[in-house]
N, C-alpha and C. Protein backbone atom coordinates (compact mmCIF):
# COMPACT_ATOMS: atom_id res chain seq x y z
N UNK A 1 0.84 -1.17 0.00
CA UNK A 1 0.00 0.00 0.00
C UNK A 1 0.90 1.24 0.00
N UNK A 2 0.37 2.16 -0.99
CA UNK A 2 1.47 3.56 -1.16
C UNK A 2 0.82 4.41 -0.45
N UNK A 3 1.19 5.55 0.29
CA UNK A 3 0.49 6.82 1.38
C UNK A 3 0.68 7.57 0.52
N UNK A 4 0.11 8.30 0.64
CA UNK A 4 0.23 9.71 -0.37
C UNK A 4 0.12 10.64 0.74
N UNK A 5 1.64 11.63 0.65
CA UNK A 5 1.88 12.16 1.54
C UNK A 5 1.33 13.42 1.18
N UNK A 6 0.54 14.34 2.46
CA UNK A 6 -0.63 15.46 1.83
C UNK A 6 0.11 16.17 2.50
N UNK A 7 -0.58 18.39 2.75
CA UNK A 7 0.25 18.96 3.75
C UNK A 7 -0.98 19.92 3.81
N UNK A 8 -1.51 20.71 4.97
CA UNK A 8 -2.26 21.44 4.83
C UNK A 8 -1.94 22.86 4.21
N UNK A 9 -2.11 23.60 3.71
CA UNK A 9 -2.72 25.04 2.59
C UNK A 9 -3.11 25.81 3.34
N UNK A 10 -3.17 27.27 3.39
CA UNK A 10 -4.44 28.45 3.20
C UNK A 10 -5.43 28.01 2.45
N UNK A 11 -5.04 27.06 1.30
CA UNK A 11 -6.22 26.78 0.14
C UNK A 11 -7.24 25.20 0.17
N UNK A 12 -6.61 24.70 1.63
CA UNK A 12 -6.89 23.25 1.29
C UNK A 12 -5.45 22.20 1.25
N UNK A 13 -6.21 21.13 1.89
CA UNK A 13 -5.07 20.10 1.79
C UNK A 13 -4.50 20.00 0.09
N UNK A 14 -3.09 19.71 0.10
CA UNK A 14 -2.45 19.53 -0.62
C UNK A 14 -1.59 18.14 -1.34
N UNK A 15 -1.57 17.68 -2.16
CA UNK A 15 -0.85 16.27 -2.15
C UNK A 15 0.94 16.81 -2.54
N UNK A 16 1.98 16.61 -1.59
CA UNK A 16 3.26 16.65 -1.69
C UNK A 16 3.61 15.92 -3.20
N UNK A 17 3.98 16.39 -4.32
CA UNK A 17 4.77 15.88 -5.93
C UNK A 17 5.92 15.50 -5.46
N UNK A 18 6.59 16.53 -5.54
CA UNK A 18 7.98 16.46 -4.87
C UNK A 18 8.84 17.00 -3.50
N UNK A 19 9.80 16.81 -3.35
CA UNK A 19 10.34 17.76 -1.98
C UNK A 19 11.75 17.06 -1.93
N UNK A 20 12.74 18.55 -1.60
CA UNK A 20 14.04 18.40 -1.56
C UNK A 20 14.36 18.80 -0.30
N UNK A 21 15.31 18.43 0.46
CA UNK A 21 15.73 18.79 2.17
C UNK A 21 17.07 19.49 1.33
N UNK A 22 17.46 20.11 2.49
CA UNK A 22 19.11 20.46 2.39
C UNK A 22 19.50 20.77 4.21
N UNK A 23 20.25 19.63 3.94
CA UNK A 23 20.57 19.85 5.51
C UNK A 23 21.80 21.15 5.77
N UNK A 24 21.65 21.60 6.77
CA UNK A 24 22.38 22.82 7.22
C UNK A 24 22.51 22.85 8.78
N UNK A 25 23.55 23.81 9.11
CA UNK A 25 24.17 23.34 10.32
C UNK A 25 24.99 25.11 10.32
N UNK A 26 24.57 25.56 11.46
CA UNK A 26 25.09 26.75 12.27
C UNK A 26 25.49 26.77 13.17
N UNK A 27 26.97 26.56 13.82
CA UNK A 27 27.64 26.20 14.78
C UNK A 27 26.96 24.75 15.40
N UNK A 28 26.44 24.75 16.52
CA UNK A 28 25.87 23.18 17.14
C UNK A 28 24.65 22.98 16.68
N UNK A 29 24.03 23.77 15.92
CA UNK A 29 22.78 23.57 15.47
C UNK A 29 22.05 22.82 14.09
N UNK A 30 21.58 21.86 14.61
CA UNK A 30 21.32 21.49 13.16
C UNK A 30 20.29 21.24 12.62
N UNK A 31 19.94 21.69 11.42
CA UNK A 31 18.41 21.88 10.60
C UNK A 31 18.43 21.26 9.45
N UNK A 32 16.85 21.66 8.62
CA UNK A 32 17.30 21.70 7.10
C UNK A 32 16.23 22.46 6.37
N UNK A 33 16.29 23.02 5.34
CA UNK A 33 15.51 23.50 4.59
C UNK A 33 15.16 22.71 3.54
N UNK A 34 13.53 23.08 3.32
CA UNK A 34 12.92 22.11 2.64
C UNK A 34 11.96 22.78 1.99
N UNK A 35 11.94 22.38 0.63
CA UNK A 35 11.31 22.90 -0.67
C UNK A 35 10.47 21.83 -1.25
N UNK A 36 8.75 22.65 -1.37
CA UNK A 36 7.83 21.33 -1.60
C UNK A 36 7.16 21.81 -2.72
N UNK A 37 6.89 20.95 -3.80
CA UNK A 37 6.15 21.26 -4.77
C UNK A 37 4.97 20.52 -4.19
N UNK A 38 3.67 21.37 -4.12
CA UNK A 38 2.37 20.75 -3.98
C UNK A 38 1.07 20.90 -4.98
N UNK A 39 0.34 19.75 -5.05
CA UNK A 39 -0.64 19.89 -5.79
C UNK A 39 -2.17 20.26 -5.14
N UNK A 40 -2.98 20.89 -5.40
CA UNK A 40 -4.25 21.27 -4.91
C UNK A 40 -5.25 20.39 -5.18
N UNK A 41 -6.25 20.69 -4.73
CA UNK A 41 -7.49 20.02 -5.72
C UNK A 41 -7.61 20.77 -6.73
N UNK A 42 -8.21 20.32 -7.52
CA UNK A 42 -8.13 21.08 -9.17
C UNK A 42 -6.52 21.32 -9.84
N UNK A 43 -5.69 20.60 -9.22
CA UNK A 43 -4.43 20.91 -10.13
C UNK A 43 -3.48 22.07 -10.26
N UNK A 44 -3.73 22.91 -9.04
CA UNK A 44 -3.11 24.13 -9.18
C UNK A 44 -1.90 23.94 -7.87
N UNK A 45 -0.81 24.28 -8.46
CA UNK A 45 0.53 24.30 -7.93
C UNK A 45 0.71 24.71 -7.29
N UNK A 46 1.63 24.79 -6.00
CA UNK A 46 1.66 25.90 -5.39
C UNK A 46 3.64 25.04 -4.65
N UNK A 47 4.27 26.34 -4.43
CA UNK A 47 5.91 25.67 -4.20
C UNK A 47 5.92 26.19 -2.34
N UNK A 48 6.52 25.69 -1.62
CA UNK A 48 6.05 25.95 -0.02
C UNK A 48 7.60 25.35 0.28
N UNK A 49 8.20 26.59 1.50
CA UNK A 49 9.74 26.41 1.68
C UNK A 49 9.13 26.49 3.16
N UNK A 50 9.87 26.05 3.97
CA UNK A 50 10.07 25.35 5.29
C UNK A 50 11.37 25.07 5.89
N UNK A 51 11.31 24.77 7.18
CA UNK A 51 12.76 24.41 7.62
C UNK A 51 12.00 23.34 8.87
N UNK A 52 13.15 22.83 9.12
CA UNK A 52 13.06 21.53 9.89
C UNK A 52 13.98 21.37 11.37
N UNK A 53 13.45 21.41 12.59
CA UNK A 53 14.46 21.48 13.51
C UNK A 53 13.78 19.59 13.94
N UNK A 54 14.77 18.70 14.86
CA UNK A 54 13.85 17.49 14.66
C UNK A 54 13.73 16.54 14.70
N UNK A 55 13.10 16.91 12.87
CA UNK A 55 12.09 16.14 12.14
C UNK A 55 10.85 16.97 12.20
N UNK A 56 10.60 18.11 12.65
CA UNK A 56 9.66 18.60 12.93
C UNK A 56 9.39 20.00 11.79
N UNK A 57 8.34 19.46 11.03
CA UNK A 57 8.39 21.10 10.34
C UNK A 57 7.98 22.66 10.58
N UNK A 58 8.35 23.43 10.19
CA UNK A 58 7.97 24.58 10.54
C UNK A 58 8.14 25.48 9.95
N UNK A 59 7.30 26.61 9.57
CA UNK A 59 6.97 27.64 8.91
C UNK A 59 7.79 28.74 9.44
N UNK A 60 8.16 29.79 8.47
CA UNK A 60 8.80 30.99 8.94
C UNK A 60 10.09 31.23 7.66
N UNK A 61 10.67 32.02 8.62
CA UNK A 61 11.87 32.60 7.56
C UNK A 61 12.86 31.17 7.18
N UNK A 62 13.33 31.20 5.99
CA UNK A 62 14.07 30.06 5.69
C UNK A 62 14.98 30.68 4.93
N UNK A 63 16.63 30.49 5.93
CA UNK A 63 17.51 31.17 5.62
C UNK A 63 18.54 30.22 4.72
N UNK A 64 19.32 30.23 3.31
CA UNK A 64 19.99 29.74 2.88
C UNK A 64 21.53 30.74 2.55
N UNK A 65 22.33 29.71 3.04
CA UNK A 65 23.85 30.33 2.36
C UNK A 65 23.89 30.12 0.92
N UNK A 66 24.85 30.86 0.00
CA UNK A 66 25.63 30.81 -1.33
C UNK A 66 25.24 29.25 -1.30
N UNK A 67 26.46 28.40 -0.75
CA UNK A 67 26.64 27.15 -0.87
C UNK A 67 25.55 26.38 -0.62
N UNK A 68 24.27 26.60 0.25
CA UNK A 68 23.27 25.88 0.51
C UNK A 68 22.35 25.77 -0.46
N UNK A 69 22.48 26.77 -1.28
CA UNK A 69 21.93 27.53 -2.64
C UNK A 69 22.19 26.46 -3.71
N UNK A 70 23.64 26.32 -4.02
CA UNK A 70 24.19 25.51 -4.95
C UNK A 70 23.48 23.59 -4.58
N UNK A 71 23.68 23.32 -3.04
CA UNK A 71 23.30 21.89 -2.79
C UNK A 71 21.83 21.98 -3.66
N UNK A 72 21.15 22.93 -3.60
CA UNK A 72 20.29 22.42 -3.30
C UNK A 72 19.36 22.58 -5.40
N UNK A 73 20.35 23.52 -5.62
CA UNK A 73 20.22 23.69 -7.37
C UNK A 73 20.77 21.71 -7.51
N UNK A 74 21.52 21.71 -7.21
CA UNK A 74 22.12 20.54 -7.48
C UNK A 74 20.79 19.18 -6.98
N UNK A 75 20.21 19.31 -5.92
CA UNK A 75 19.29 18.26 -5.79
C UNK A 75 18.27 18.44 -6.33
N UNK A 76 17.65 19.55 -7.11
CA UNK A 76 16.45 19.36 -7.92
C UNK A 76 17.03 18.97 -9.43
N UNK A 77 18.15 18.78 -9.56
CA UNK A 77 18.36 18.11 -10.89
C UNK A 77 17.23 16.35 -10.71
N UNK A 78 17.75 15.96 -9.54
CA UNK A 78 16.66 14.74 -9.60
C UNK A 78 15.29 14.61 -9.21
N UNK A 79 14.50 16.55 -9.27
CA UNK A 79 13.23 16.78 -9.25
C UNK A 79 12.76 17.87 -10.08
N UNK A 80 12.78 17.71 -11.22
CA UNK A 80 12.36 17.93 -12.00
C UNK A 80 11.07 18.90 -12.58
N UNK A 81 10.28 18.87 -11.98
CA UNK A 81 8.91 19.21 -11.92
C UNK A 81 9.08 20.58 -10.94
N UNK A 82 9.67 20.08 -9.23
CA UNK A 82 9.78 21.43 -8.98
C UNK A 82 10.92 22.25 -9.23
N UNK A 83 11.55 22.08 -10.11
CA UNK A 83 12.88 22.76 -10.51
C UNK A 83 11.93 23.80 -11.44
N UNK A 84 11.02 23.25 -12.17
CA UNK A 84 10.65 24.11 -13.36
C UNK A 84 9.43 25.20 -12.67
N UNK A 85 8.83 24.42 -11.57
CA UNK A 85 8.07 25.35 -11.31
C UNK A 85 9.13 26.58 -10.29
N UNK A 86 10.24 26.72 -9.72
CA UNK A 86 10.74 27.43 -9.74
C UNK A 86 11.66 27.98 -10.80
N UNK A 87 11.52 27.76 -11.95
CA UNK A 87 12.30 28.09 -12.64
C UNK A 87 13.79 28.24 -12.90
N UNK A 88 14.34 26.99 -12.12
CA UNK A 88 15.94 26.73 -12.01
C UNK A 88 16.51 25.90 -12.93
């Protein structure tokens, strides 16, 4: 049996397409930022950035370095879909 992993919206639950982490680390601290391509009902897209202290998600400012920038151009090469809907 496959789960189809959903996330709640302003607009309504959402079904998760894709999603890339990038783990990051500020002195003893360690997180990750996470980039979700989601689908709506009716098919309308929507891209939702997050960070993770955890395992736990959470909303707010999501800060990336230069280099966290590059990991993470580099991991949507194997997602495709939300690469384009951000336009990378």
């Amino acid at each position: 049996m496959t789960t189809t992993k959903t996330s709640a919206t302003p607009w309504g639950r959402a079904t998760v397409v894709e999603e890339v982490s990038v783990a990051q680390r500020a002195g003893d601290k360690r997180f990750a930022s996470t980039v979700q391509l989601l689908e709506a009902k009716g098919g309308e897209r929507l891209v939702r950035f997050s960070y993770s202290t955890g395992g736990a998600a959470r909303r707010g400012p999501v800060t990336l370095r230069a280099r966290d920038l590059e990991r993470l151009r580099a991991a949507l090469e194997q997602h495709p879909d939300l690469a384009s809907a951000l336009k990378l």
